[in-house]
PDB file of N, CA and C in Angstrom:
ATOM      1  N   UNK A   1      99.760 114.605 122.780  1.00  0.00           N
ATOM      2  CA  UNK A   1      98.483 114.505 122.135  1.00  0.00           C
ATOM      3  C   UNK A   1      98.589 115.205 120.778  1.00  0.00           C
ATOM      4  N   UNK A   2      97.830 114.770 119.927  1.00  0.00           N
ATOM      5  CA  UNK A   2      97.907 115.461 118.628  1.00  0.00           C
ATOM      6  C   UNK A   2      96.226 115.225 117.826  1.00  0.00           C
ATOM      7  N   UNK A   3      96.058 116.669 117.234  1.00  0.00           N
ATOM      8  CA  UNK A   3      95.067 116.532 116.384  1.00  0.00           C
ATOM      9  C   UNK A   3      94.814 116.026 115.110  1.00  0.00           C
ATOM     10  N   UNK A   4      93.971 115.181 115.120  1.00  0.00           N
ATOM     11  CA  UNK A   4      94.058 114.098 114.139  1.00  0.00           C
ATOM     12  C   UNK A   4      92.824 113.422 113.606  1.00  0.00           C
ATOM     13  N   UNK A   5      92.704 113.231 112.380  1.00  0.00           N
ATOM     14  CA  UNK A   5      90.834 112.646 112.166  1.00  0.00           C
ATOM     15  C   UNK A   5      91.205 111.294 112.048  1.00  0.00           C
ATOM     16  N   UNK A   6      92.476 110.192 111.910  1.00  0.00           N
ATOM     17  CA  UNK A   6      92.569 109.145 111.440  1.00  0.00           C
ATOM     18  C   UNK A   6      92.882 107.877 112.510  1.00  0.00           C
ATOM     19  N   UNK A   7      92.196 107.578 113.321  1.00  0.00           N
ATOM     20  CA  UNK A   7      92.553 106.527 114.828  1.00  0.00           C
ATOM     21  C   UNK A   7      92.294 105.022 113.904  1.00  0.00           C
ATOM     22  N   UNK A   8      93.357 104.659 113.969  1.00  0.00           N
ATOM     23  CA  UNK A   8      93.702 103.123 113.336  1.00  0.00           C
ATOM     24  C   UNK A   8      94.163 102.714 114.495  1.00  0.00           C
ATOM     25  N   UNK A   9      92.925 101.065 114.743  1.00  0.00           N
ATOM     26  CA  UNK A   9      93.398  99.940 115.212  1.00  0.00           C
ATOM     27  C   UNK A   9      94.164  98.997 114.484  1.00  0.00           C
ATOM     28  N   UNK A  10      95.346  98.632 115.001  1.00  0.00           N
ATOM     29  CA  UNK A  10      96.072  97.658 114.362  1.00  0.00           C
ATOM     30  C   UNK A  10      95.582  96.312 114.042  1.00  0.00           C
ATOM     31  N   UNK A  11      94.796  95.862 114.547  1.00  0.00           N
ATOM     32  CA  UNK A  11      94.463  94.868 114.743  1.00  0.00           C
ATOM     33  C   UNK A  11      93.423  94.857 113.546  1.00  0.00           C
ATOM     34  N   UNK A  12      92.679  95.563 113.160  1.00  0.00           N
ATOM     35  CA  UNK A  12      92.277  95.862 112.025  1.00  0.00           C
ATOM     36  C   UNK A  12      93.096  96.114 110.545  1.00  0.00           C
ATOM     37  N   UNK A  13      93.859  96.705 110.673  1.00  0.00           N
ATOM     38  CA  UNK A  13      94.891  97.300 109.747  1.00  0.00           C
ATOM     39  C   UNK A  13      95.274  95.881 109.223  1.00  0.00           C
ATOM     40  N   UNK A  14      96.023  94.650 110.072  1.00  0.00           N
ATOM     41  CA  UNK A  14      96.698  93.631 109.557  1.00  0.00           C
ATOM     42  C   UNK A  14      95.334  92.554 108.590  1.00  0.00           C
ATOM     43  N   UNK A  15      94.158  92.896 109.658  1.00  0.00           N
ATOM     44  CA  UNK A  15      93.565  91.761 109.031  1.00  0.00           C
ATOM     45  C   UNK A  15      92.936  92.459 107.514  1.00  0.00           C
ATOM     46  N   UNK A  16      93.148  93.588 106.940  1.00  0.00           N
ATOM     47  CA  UNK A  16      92.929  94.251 106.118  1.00  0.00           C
ATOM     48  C   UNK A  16      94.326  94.565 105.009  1.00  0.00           C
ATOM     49  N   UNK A  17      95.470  94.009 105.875  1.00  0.00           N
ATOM     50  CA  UNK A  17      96.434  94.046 104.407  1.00  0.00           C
ATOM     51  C   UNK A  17      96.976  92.903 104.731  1.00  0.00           C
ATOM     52  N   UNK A  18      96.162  91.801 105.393  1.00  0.00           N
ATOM     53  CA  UNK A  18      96.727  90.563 105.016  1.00  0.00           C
ATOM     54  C   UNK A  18      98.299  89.997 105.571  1.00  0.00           C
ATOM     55  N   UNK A  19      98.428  90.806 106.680  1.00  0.00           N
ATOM     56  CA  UNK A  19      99.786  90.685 107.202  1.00  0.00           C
ATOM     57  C   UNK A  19      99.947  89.505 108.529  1.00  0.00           C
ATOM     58  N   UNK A  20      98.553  88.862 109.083  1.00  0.00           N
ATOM     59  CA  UNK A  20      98.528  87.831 110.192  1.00  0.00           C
ATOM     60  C   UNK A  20      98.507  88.792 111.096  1.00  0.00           C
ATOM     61  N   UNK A  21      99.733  88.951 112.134  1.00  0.00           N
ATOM     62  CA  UNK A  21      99.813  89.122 113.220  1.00  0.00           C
ATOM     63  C   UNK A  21      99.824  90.933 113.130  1.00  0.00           C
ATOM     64  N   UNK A  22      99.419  91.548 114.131  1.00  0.00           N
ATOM     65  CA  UNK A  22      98.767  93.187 113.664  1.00  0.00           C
ATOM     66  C   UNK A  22     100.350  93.589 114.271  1.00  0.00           C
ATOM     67  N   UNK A  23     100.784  94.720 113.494  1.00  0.00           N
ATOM     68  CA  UNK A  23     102.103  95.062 113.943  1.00  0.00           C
ATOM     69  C   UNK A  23     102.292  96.468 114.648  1.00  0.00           C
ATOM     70  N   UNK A  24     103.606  96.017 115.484  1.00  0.00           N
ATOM     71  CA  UNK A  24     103.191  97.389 116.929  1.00  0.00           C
ATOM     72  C   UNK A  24     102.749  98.926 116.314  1.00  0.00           C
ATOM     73  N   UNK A  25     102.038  99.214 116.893  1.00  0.00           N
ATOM     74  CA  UNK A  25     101.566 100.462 116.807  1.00  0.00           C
ATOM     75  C   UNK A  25     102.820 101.461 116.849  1.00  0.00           C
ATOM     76  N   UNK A  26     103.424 100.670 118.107  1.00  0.00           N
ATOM     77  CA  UNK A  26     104.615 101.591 118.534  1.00  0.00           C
ATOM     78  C   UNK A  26     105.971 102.141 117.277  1.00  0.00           C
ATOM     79  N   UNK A  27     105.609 100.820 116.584  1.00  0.00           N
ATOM     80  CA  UNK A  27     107.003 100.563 115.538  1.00  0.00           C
ATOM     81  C   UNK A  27     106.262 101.761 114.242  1.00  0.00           C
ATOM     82  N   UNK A  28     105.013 101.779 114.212  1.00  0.00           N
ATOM     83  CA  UNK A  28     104.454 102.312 112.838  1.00  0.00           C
ATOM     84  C   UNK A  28     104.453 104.374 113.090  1.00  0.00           C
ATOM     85  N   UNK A  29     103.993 104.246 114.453  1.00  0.00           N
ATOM     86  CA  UNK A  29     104.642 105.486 114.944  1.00  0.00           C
ATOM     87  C   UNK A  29     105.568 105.824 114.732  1.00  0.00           C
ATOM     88  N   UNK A  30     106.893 105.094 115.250  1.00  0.00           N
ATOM     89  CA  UNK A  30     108.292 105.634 114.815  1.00  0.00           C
ATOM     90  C   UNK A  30     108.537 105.488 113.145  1.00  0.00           C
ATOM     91  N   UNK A  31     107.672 104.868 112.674  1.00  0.00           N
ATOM     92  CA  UNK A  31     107.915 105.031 111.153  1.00  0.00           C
ATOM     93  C   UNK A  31     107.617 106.140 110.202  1.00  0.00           C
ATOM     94  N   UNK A  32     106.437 106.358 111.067  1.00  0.00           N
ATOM     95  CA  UNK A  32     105.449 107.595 110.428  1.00  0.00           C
ATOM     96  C   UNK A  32     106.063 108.573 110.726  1.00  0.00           C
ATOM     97  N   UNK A  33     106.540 108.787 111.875  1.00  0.00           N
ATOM     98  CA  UNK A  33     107.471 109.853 112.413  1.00  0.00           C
ATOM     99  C   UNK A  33     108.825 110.232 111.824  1.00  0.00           C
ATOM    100  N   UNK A  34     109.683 109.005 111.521  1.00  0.00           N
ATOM    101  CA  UNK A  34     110.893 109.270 110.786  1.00  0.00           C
ATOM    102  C   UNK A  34     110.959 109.925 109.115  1.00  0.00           C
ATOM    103  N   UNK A  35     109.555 109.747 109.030  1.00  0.00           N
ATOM    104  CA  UNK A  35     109.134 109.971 107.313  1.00  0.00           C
ATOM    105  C   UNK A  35     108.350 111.169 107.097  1.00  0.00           C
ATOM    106  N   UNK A  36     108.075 112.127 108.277  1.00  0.00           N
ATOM    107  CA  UNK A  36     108.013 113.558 108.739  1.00  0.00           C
ATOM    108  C   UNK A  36     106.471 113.282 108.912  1.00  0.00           C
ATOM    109  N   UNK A  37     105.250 112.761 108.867  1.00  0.00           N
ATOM    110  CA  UNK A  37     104.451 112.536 109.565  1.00  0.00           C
ATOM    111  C   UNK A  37     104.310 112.751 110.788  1.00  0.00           C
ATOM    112  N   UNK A  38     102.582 113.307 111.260  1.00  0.00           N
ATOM    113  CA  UNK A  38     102.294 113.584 112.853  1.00  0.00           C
ATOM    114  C   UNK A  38     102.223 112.527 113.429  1.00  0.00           C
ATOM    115  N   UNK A  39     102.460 111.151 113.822  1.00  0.00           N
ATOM    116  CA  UNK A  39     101.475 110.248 114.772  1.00  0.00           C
ATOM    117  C   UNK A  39     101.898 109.920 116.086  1.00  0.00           C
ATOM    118  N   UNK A  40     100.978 109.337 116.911  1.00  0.00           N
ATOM    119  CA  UNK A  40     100.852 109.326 118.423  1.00  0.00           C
ATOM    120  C   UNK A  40     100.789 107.607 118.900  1.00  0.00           C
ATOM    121  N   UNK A  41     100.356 107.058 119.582  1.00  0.00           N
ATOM    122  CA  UNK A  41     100.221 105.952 120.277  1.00  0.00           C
ATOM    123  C   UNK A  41      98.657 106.452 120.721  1.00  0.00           C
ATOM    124  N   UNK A  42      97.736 105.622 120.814  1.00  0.00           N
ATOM    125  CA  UNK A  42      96.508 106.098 121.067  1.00  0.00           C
ATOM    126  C   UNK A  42      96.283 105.608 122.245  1.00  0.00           C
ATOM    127  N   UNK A  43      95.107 106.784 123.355  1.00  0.00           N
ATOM    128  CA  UNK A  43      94.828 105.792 124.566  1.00  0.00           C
ATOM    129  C   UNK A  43      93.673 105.094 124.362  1.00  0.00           C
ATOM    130  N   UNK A  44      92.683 105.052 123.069  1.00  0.00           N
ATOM    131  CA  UNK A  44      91.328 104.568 123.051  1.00  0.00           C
ATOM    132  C   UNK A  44      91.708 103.638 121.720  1.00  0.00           C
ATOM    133  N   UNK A  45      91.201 102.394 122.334  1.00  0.00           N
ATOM    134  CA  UNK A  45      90.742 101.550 120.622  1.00  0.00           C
ATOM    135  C   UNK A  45      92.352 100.799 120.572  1.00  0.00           C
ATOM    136  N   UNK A  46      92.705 100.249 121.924  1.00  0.00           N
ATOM    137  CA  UNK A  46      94.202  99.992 121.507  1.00  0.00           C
ATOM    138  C   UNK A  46      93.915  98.380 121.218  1.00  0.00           C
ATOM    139  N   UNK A  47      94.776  98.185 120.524  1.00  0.00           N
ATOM    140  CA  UNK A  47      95.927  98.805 119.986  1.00  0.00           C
ATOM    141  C   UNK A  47      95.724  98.980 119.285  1.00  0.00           C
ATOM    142  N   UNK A  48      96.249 100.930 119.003  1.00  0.00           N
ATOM    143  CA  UNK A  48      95.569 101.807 118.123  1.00  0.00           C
ATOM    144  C   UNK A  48      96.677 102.899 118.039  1.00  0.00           C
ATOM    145  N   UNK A  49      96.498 103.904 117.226  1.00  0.00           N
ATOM    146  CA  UNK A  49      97.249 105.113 116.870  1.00  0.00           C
ATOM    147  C   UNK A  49      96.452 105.938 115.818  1.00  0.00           C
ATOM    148  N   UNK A  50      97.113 107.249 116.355  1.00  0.00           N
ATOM    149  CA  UNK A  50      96.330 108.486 115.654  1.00  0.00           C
ATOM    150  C   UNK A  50      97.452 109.092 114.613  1.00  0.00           C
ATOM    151  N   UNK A  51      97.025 109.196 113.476  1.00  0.00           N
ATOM    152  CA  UNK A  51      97.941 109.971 112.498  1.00  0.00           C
ATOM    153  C   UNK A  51      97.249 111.142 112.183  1.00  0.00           C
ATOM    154  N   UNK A  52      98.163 112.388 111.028  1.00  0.00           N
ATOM    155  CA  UNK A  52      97.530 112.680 110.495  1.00  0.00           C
ATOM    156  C   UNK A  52      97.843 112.153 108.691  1.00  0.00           C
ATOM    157  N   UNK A  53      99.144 111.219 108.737  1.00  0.00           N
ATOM    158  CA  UNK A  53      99.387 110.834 107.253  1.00  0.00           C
ATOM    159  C   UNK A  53      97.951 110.125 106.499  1.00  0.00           C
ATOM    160  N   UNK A  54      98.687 110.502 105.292  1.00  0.00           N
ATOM    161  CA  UNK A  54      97.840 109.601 104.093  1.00  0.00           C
ATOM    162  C   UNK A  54      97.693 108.541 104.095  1.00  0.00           C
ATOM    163  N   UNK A  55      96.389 107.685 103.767  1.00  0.00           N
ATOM    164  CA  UNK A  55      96.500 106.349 103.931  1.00  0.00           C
ATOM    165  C   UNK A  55      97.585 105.519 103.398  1.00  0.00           C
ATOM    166  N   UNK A  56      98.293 106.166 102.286  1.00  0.00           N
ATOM    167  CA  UNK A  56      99.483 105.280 101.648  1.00  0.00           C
ATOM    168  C   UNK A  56     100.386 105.573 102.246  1.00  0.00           C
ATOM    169  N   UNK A  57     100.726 105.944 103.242  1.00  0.00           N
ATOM    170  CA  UNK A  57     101.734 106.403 104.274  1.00  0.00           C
ATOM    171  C   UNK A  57     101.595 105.249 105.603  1.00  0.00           C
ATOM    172  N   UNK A  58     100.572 105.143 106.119  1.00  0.00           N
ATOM    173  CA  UNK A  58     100.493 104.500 106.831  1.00  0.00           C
ATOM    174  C   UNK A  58     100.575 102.778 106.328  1.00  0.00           C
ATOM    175  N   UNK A  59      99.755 102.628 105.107  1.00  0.00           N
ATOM    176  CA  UNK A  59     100.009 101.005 104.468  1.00  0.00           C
ATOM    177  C   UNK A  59     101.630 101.056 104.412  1.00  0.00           C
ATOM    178  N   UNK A  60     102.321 101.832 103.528  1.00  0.00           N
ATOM    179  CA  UNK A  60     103.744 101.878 103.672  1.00  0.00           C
ATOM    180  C   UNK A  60     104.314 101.555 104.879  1.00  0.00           C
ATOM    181  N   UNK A  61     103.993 102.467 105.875  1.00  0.00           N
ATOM    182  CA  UNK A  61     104.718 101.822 107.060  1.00  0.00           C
ATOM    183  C   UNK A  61     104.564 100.380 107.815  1.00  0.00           C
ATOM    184  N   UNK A  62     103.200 100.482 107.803  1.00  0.00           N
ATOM    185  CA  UNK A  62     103.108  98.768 108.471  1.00  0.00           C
ATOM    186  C   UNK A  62     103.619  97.237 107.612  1.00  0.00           C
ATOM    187  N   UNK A  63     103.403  98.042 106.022  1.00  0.00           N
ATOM    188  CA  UNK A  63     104.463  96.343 105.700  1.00  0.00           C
ATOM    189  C   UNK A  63     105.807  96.267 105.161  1.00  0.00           C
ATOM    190  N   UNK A  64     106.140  97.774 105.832  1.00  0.00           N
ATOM    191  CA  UNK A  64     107.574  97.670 105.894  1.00  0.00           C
ATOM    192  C   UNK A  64     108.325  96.953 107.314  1.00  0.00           C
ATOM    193  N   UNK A  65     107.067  96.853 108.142  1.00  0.00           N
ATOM    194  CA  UNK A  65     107.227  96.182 109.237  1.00  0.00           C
ATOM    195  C   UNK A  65     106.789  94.529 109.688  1.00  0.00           C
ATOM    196  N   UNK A  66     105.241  94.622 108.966  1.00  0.00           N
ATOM    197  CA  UNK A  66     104.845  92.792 108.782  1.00  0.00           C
ATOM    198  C   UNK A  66     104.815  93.033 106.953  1.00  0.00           C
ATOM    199  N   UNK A  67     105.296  92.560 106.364  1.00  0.00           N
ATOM    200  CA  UNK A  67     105.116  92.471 105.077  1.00  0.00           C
ATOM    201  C   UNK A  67     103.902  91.270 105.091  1.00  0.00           C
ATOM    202  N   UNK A  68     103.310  91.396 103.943  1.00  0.00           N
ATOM    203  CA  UNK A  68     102.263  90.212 103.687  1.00  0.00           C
ATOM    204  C   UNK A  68     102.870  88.490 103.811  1.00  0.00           C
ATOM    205  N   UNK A  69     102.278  87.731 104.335  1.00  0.00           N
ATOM    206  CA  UNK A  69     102.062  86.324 104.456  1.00  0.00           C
ATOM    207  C   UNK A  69     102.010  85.758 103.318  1.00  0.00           C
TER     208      UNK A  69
END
């Protein structure tokens, strides 16, 4: 568990940077994580995850994973 003000649904996230299909939570975690960021896998609002990175941290990670359509 980790303390955190920022719970992003993915499923939101994609249809907001235009990427189609919402990309794993799981994968953006290990991204956020490898790039010294706090984040978790969330149990509420899934598919979802809790950070505490910057929003340009988190856009970074997800379309390094779905890049835009």
């Amino acid at each position: 568990m980790i303390d955190s003000c920022n719970l992003i649904v993915v499923d939101d996230l994609a249809a907001w940077l235009g990427t189609g299909a919402p990309p794993s939570p799981r994968k953006i975690v290990e991204s956020l994580r490898q790039n010294g960021h706090v984040a978790a896998i969330s149990g509420y609002g899934k598919p979802s995850f809790r950070t505490a990175a910057p929003w340009e941290a988190v856009v970074e990670a997800a379309m390094s994973i779905h890049p835009p359509m």
